[in-house]
Structure formats: structure tokens, C-alpha cells
C-alpha atoms as a PDB file:
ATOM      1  CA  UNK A   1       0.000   0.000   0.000  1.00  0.00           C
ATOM      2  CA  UNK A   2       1.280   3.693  -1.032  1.00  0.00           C
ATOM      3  CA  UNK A   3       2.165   6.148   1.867  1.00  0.00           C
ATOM      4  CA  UNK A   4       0.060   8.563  -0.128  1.00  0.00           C
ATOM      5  CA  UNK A   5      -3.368   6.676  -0.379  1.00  0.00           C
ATOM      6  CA  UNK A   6      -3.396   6.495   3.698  1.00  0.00           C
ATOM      7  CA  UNK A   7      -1.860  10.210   4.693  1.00  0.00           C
ATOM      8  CA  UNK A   8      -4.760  12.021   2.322  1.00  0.00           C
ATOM      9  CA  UNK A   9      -7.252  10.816   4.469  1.00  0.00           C
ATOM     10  CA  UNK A  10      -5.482  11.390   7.386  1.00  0.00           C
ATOM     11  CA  UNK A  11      -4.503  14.600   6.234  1.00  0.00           C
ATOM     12  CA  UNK A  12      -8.422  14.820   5.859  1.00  0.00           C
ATOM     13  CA  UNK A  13      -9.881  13.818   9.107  1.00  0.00           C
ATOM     14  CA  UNK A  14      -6.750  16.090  11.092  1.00  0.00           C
ATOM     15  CA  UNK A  15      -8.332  18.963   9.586  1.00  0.00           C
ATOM     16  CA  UNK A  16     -11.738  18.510   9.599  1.00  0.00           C
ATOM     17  CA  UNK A  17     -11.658  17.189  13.531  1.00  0.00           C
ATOM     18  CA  UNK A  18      -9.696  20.871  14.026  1.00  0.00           C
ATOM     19  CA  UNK A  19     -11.983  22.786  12.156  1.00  0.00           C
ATOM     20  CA  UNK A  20     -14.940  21.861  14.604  1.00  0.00           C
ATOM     21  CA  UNK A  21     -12.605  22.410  18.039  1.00  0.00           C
ATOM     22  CA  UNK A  22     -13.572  26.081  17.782  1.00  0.00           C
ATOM     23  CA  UNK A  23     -16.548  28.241  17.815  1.00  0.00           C
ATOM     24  CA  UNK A  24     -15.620  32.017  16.907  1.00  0.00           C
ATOM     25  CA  UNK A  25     -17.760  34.317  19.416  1.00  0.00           C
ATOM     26  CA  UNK A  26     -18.369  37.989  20.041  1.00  0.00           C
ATOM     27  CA  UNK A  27     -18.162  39.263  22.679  1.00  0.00           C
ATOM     28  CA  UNK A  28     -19.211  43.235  22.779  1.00  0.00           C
ATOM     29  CA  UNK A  29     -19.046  45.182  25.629  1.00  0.00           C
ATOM     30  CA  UNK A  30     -21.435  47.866  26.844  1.00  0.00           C
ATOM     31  CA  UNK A  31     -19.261  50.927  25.210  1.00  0.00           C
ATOM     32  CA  UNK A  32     -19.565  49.062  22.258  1.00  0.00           C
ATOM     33  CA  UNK A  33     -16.020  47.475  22.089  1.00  0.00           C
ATOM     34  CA  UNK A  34     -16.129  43.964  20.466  1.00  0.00           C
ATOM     35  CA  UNK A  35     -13.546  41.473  21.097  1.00  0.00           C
ATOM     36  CA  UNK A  36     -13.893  38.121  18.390  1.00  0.00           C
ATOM     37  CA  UNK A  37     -12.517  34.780  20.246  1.00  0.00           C
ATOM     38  CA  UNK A  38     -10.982  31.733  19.676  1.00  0.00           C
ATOM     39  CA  UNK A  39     -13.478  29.991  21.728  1.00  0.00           C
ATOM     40  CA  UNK A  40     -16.309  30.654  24.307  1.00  0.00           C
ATOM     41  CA  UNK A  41     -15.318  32.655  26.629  1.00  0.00           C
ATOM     42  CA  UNK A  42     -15.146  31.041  30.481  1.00  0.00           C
ATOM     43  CA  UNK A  43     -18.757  31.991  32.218  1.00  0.00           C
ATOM     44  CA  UNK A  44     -18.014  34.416  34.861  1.00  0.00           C
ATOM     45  CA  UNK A  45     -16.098  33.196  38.082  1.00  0.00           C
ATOM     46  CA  UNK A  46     -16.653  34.017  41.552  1.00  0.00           C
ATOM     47  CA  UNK A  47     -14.463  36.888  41.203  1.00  0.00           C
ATOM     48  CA  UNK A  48     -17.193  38.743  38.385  1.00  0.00           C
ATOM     49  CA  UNK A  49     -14.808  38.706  35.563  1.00  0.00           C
ATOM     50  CA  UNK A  50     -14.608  36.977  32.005  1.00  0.00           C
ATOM     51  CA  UNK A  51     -11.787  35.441  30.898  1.00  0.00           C
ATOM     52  CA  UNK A  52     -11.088  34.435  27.422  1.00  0.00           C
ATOM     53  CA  UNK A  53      -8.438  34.736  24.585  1.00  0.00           C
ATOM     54  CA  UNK A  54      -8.776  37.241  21.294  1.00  0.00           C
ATOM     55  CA  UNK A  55      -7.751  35.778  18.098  1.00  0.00           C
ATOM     56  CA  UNK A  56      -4.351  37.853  18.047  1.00  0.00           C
ATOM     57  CA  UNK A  57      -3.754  35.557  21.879  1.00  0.00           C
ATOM     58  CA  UNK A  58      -3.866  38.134  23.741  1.00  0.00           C
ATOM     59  CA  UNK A  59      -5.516  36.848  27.114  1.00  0.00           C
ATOM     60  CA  UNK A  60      -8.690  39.370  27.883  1.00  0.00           C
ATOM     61  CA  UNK A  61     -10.221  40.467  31.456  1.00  0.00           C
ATOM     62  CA  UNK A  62     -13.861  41.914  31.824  1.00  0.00           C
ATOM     63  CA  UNK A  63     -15.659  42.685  34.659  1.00  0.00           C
ATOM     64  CA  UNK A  64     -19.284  40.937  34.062  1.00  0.00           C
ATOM     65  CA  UNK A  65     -21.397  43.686  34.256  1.00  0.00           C
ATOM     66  CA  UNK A  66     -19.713  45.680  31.455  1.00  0.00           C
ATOM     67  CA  UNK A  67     -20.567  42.584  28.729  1.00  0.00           C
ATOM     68  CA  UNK A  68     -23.378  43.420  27.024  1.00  0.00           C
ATOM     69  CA  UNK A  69     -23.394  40.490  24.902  1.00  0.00           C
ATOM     70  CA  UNK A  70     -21.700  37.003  24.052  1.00  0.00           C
ATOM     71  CA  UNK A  71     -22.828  35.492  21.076  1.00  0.00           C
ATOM     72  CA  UNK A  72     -21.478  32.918  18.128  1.00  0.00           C
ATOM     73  CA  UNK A  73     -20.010  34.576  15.547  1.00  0.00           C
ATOM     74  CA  UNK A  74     -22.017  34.320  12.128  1.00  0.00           C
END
């Protein structure tokens, strides 16, 4: 059996399992700052805050009652 016929679909199912790991979301603030994610952001702790990562990485803190929204990006 060729190397190639079995890496293609490997190659295949890597990529498609990755592509549903993450769920872009929005999260917009009540000044009307918007922040896009990687993922859902963490619910908010006992401390009041949100935590979650922007796309650039850049680690994010928000105090809960500023979020006006988090919602999946379209």
C-alpha cells in the first residue's frame, strides 16, 4: 500500500476534527467594544470577571457587568 493513499485521508480527518474544536464568538461590551474569540469565553467566576483569549492571543479580562453580549459569531 502507497504512503500517499493512507496520509490524504489522514490529512483529511486532522483537519476537519480541528476545524470543529472552535466556535468564533463575540463578545461586545457595553461601550460598544467587540472582542472576536478563539473559543467561548469562560462563564463568569466568583471573582465577576470573564476570561477568554482574542484571536491575536492576547488573554482578555472583563468585569461581568460591562458585557453586554456574548454570542457565536455568524
Amino acid at each position: 500500500m502507497k504512503i500517499q493513499s493512507l496520509l490524504m485521508p489522514l490529512a483529511f480527518a486532522c483537519c476537519a476534527a480541528l476545524a470543529g474544536c472552535s466556535t468564533s464568538t463575540v463578545v461586545t461590551l457595553q461601550n460598544g467594544t467587540q472582542y472576536v474569540t478563539k473559543d467561548a469565553p469562560k462563564t463568569k467566576g466568583k471573582d465577576g470577571f470573564y476570561e477568554f483569549e482574542d484571536i491575536s492571543g492576547k488573554t482578555i479580562r472583563v468585569r461581568a457587568d460591562e458585557v453586554a453580549t456574548v454570542k457565536e459569531e455568524d
